[in-house]
N, C-alpha and C. Protein backbone atom coordinates (compact mmCIF):
# COMPACT_ATOMS: atom_id res chain seq x y z
N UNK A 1 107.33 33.43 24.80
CA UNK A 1 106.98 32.00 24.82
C UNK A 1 107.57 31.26 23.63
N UNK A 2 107.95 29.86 23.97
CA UNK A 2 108.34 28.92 22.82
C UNK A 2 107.24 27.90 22.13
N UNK A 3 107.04 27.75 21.38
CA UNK A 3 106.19 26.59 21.36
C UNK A 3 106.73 26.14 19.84
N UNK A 4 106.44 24.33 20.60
CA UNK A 4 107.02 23.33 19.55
C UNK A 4 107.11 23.32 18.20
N UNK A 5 108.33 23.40 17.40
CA UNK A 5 108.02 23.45 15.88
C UNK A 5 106.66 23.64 15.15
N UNK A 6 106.37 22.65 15.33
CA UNK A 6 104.87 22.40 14.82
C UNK A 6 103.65 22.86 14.94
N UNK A 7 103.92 23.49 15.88
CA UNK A 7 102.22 24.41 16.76
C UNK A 7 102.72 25.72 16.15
N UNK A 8 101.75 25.69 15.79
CA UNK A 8 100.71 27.62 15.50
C UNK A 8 100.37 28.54 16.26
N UNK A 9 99.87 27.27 17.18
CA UNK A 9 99.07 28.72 17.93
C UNK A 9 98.76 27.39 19.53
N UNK A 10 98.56 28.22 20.43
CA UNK A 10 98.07 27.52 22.06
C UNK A 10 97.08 27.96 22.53
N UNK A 11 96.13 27.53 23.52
CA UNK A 11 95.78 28.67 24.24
C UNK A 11 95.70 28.38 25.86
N UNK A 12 96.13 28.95 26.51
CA UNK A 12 96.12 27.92 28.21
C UNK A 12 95.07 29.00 28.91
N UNK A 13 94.35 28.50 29.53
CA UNK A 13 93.57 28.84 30.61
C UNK A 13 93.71 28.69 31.97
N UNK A 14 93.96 30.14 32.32
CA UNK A 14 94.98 30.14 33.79
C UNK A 14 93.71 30.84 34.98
N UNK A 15 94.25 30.58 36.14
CA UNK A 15 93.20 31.01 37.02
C UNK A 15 94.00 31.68 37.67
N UNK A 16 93.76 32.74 38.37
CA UNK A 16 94.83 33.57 39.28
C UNK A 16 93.94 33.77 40.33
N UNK A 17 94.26 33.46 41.39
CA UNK A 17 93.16 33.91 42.97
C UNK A 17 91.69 33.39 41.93
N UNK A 18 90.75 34.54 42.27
CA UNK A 18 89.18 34.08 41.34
C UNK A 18 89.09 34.71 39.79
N UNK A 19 90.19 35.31 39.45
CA UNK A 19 90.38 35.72 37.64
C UNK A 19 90.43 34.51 36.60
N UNK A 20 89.65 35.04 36.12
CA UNK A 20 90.50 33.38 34.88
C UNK A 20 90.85 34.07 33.34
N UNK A 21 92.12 33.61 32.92
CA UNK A 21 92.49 34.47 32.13
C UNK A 21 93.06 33.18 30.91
N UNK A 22 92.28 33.71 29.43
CA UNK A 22 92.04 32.64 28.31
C UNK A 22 93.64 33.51 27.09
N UNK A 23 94.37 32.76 27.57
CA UNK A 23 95.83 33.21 27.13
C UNK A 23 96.61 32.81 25.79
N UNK A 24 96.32 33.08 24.60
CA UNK A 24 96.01 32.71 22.76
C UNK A 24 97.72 33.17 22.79
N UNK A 25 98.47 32.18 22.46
CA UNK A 25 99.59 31.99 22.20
C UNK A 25 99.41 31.73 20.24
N UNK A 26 99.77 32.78 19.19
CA UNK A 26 99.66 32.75 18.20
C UNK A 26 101.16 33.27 17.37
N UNK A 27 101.68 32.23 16.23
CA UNK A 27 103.08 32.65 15.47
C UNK A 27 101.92 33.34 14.60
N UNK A 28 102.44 34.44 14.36
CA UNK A 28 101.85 35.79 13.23
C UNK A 28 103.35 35.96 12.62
N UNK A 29 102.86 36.18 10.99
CA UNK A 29 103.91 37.44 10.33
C UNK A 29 103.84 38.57 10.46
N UNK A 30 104.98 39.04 10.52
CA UNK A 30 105.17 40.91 10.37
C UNK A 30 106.12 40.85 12.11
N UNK A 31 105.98 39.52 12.44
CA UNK A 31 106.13 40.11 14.32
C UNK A 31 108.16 40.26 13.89
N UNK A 32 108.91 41.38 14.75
CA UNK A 32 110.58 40.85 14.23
C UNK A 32 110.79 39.86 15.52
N UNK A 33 111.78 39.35 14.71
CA UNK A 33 112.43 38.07 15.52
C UNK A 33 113.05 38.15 16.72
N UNK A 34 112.43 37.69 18.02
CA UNK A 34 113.17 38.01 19.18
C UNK A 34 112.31 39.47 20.02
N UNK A 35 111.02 39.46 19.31
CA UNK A 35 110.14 40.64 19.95
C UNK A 35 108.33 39.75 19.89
N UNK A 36 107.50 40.28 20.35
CA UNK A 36 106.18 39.99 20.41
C UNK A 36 105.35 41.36 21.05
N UNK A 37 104.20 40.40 20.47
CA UNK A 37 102.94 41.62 20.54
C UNK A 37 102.01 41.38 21.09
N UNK A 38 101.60 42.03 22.65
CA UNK A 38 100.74 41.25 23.74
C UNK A 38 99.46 42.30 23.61
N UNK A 39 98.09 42.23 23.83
CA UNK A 39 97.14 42.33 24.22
C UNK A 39 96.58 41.90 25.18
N UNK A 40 95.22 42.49 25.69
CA UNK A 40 94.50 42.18 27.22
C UNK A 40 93.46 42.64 27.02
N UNK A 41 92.17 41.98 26.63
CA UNK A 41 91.05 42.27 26.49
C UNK A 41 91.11 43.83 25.79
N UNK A 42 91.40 43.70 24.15
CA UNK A 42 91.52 44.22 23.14
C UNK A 42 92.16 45.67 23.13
N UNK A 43 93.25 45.53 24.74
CA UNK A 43 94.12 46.85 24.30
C UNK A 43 95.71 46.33 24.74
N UNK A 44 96.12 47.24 23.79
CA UNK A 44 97.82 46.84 23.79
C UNK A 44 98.38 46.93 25.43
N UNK A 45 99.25 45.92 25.21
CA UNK A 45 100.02 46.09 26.38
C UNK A 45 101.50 46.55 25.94
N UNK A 46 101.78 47.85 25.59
CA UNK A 46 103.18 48.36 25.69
C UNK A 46 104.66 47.63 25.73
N UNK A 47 104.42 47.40 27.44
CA UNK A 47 105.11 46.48 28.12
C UNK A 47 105.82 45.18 27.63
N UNK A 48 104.78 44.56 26.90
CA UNK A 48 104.79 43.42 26.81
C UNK A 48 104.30 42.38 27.96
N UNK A 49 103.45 42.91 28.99
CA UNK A 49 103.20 41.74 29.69
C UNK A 49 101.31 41.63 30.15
N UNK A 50 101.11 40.48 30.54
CA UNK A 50 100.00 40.75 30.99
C UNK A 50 99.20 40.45 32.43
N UNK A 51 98.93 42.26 32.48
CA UNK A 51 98.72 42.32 34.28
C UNK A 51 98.03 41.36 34.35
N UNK A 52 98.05 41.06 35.84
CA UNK A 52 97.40 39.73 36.86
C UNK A 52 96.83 40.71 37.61
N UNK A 53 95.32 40.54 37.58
CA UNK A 53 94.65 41.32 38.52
C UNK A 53 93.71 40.17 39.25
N UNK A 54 93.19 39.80 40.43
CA UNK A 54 91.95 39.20 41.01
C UNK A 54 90.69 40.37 41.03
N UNK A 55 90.39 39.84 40.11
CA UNK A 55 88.99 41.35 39.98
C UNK A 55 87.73 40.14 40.11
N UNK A 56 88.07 38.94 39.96
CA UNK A 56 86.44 37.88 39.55
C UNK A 56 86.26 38.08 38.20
N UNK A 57 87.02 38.55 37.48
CA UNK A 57 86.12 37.97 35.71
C UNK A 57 86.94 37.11 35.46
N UNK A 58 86.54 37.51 33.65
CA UNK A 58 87.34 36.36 32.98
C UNK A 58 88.18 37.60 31.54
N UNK A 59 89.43 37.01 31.66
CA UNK A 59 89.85 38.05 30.95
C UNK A 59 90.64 37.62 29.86
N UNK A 60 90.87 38.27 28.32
CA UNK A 60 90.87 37.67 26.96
C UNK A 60 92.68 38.22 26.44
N UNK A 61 93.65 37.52 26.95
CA UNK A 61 95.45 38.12 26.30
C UNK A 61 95.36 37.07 24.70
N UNK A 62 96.05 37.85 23.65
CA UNK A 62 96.97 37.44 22.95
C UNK A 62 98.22 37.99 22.89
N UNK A 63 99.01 36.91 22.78
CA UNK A 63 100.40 37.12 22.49
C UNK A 63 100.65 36.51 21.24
N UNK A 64 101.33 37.64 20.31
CA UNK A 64 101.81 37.21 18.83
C UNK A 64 103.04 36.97 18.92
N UNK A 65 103.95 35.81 18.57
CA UNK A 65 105.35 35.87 18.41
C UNK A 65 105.74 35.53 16.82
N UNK A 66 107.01 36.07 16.68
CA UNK A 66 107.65 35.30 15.31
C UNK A 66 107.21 34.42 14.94
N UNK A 67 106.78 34.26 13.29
CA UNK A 67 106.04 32.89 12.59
C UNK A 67 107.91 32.12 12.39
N UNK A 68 108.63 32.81 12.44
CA UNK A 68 109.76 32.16 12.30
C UNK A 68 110.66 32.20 13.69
């Protein structure tokens, strides 16, 4: 994800079928440039991505990208 010079951090709230998923777009240090660091209700996602399931909850991603 890109986000505007100026922003820190986002967070969008997406609905998929009946899931709703609270999606924390955050610039962190330590991340290298041109990589990021995804989570999904407090376990790593490897991958880098975050599954879309319709299960009916509500489910908690951060994604860390480059503070630079």
């Amino acid at each position: 994800p890109r986000l505007p010079g100026k922003w820190n951090e986002v967070t969008i709230h997406y609905r998929h079928h009946q899931t709703q998923y609270h999606i924390h777009i955050i610039r962190f240090d330590g991340i290298a440039p041109g990589s990021c660091h995804v989570s999904m209700d407090g376990e790593d996602q490897p991958d880098m991505t975050i599954p879309m399931r319709d299960d009916g909850r509500e489910h908690q991603a951060e994604v860390r990208i480059p503070r630079t």
